[in-house]
C-alpha atoms as a PDB file:
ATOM      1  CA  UNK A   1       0.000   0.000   0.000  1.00  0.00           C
ATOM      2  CA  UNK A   2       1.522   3.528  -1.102  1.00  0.00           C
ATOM      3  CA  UNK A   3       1.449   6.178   1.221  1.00  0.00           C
ATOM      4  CA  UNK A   4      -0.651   9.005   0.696  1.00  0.00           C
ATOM      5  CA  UNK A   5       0.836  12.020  -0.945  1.00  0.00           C
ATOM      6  CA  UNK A   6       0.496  14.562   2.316  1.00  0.00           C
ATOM      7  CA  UNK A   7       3.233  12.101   3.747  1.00  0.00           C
ATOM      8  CA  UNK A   8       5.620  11.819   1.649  1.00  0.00           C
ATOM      9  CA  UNK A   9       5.768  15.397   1.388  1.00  0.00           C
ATOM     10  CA  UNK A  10       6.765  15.566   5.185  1.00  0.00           C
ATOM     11  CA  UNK A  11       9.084  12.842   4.847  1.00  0.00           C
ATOM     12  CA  UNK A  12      11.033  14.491   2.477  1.00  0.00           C
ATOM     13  CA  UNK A  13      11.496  17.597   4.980  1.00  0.00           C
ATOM     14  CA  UNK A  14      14.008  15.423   6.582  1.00  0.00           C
ATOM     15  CA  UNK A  15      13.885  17.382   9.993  1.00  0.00           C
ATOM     16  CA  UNK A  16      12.849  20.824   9.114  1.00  0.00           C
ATOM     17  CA  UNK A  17       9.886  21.270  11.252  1.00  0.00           C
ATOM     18  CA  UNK A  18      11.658  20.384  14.430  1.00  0.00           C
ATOM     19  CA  UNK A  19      14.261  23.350  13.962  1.00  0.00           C
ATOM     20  CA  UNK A  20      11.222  25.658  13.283  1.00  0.00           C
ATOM     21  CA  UNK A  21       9.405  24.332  15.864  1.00  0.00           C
ATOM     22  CA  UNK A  22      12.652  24.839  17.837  1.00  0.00           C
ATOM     23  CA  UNK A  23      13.148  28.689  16.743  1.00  0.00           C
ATOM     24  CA  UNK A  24       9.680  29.067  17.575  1.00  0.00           C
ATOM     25  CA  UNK A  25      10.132  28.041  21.367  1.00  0.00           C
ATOM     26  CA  UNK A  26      13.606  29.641  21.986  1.00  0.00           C
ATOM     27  CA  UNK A  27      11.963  32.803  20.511  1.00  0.00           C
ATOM     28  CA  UNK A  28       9.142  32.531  23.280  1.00  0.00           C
ATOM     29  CA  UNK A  29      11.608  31.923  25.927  1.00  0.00           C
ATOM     30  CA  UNK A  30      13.374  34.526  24.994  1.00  0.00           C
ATOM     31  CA  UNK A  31      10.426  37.547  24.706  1.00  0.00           C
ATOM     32  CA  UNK A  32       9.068  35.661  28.064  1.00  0.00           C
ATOM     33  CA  UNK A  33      12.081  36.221  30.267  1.00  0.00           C
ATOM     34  CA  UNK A  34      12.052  40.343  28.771  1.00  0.00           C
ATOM     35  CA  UNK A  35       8.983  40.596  29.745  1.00  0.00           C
ATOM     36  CA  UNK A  36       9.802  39.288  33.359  1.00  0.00           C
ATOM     37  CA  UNK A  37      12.576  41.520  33.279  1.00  0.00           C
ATOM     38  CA  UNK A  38      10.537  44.550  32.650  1.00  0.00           C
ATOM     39  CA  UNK A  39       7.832  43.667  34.858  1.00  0.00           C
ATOM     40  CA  UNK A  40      10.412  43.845  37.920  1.00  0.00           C
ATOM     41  CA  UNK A  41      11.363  47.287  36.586  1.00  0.00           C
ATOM     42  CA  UNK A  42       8.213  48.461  37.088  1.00  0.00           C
ATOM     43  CA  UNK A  43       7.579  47.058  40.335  1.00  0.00           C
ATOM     44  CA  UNK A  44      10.451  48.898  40.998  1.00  0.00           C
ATOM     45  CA  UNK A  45       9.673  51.689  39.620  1.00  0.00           C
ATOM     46  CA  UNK A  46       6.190  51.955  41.218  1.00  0.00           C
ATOM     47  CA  UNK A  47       8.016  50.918  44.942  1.00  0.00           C
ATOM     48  CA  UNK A  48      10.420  53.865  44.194  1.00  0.00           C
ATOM     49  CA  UNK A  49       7.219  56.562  42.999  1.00  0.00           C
ATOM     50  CA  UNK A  50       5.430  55.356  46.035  1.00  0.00           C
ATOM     51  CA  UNK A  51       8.134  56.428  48.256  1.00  0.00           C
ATOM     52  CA  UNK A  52       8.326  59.832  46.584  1.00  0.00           C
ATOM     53  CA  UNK A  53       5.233  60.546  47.161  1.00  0.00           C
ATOM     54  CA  UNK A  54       5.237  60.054  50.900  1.00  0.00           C
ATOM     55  CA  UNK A  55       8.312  61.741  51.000  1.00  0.00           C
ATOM     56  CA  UNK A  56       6.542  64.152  49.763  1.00  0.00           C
ATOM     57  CA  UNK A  57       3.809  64.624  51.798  1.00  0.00           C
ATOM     58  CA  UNK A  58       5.565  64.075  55.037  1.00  0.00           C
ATOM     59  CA  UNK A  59       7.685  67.420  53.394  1.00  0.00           C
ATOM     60  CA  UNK A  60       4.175  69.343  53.397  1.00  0.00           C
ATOM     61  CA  UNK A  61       3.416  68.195  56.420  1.00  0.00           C
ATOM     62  CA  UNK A  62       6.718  69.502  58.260  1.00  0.00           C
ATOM     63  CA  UNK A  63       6.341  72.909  56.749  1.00  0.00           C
ATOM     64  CA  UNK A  64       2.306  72.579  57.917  1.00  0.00           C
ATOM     65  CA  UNK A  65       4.239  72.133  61.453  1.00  0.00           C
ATOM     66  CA  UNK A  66       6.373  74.735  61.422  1.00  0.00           C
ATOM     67  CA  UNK A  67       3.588  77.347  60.155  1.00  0.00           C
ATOM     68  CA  UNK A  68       1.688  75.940  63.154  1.00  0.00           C
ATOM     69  CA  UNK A  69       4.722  76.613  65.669  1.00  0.00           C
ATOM     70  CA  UNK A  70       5.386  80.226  64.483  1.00  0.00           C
ATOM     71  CA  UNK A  71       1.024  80.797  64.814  1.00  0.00           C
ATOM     72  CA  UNK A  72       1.754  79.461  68.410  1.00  0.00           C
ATOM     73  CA  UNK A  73       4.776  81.418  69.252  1.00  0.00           C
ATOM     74  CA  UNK A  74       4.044  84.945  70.817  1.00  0.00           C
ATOM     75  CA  UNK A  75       7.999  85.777  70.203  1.00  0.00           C
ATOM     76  CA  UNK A  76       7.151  85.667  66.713  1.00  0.00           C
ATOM     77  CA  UNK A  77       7.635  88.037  64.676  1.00  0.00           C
ATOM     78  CA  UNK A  78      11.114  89.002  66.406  1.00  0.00           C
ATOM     79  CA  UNK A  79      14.035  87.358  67.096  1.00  0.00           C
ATOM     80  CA  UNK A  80      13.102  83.159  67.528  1.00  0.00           C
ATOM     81  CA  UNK A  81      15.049  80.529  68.439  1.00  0.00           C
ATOM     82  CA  UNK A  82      16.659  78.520  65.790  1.00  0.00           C
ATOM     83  CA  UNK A  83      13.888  75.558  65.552  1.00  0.00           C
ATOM     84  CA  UNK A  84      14.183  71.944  64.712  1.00  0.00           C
ATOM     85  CA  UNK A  85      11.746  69.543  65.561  1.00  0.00           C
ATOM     86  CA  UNK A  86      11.741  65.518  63.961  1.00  0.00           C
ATOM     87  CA  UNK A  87       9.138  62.944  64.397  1.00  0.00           C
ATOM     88  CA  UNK A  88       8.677  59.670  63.619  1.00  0.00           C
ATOM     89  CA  UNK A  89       5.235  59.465  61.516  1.00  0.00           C
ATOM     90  CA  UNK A  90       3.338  57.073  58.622  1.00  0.00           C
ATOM     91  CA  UNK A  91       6.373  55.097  58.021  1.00  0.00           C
ATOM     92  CA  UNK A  92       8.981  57.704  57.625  1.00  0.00           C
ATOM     93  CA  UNK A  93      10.241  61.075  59.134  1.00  0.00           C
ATOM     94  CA  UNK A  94       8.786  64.194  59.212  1.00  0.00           C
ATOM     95  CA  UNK A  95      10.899  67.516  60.241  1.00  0.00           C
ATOM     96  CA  UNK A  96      11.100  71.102  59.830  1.00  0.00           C
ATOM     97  CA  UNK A  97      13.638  73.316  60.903  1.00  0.00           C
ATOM     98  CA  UNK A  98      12.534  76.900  61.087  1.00  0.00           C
ATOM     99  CA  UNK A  99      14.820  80.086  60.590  1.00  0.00           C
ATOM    100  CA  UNK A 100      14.509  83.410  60.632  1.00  0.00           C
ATOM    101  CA  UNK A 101      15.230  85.603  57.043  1.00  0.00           C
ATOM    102  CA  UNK A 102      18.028  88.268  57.417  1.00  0.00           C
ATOM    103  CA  UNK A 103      17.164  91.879  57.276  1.00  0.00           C
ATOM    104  CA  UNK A 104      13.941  91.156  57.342  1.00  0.00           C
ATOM    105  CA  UNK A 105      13.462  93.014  60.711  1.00  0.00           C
ATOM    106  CA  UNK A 106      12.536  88.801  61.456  1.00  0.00           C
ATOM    107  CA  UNK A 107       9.397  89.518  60.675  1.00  0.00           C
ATOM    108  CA  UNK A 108       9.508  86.617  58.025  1.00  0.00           C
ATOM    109  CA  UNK A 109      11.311  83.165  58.258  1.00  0.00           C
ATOM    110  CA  UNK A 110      12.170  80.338  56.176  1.00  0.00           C
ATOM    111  CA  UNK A 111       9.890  76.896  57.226  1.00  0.00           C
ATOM    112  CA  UNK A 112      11.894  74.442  55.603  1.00  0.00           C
ATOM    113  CA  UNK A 113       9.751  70.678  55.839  1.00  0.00           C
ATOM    114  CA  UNK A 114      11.878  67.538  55.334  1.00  0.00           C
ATOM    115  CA  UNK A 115      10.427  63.885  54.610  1.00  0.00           C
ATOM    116  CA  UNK A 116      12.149  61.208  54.908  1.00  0.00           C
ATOM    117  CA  UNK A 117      10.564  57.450  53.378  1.00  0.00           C
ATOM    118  CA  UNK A 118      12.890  54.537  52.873  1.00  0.00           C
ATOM    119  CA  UNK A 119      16.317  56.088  52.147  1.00  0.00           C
ATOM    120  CA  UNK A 120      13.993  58.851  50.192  1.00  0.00           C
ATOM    121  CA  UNK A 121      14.391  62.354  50.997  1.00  0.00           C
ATOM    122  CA  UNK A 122      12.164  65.579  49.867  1.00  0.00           C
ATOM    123  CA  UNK A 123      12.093  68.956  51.126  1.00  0.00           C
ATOM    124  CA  UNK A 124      10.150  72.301  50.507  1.00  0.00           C
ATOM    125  CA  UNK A 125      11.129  75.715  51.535  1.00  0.00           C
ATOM    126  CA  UNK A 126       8.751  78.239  52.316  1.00  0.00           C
ATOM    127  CA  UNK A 127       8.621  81.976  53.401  1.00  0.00           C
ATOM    128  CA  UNK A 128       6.197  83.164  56.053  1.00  0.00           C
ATOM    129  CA  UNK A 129       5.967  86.548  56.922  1.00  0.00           C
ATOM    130  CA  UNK A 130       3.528  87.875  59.504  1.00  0.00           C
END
């Protein structure tokens, strides 16, 4: 009995189809393990925004803080005592150091708020004047 004509026509391929076949997978393997690698980038990428951010507003709420402690402070405005005040809150630090602006009669002074998250550190600067 002859063989019918859709196998001989593989038989004469003598090994072809496995090294596509073969291609094929090392291809996949290949685009598979990029996108592992990129989807730990993100990760930490997102860890590393995430940190920023409440950096960020630990910052705001240090100079919040030190707006609050000059409000408080009947010596204010004249001559204050250099201020700097740290505590431990949401995970990270949250500081401000307060000082007063030169010739400004220290009737304004620099609230400066620090965060600190994870080896992340942000800080805003602002001027108060009263």
């Amino acid at each position: 009995m002859a063989d019918p004509p859709w196998k001989r026509a593989f038989d004469r391929e003598g090994g072809t189809i496995l090294v596509v076949v073969m291609a094929v997978i090392l291809t996949l393997l290949v685009l598979g393990s990029v996108f592992i690698r990129l989807m730990g980038s993100e990760a930490a990428i997102a860890e590393n925004l995430e940190s920023r951010t409440q950096a960020l507003y630990l910052a705001e709420s240090g100079v919040q803080a030190g707006i609050v402690y000059l409000q408080d402070n009947p010596a204010w405005p004249g001559i204050l005592p250099k201020a700097q005040v740290s505590y431990p809150l949401a995970g990270g630090t949250m500081s401000y150091r307060i000082d007063t602006v030169a010739g400004s009669g220290s009737s304004q002074a620099f609230v400066v708020g620090t965060g600190d998250v994870d080896g992340t550190r942000r800080e805003l600067e602002v001027t108060v004047s009263r």
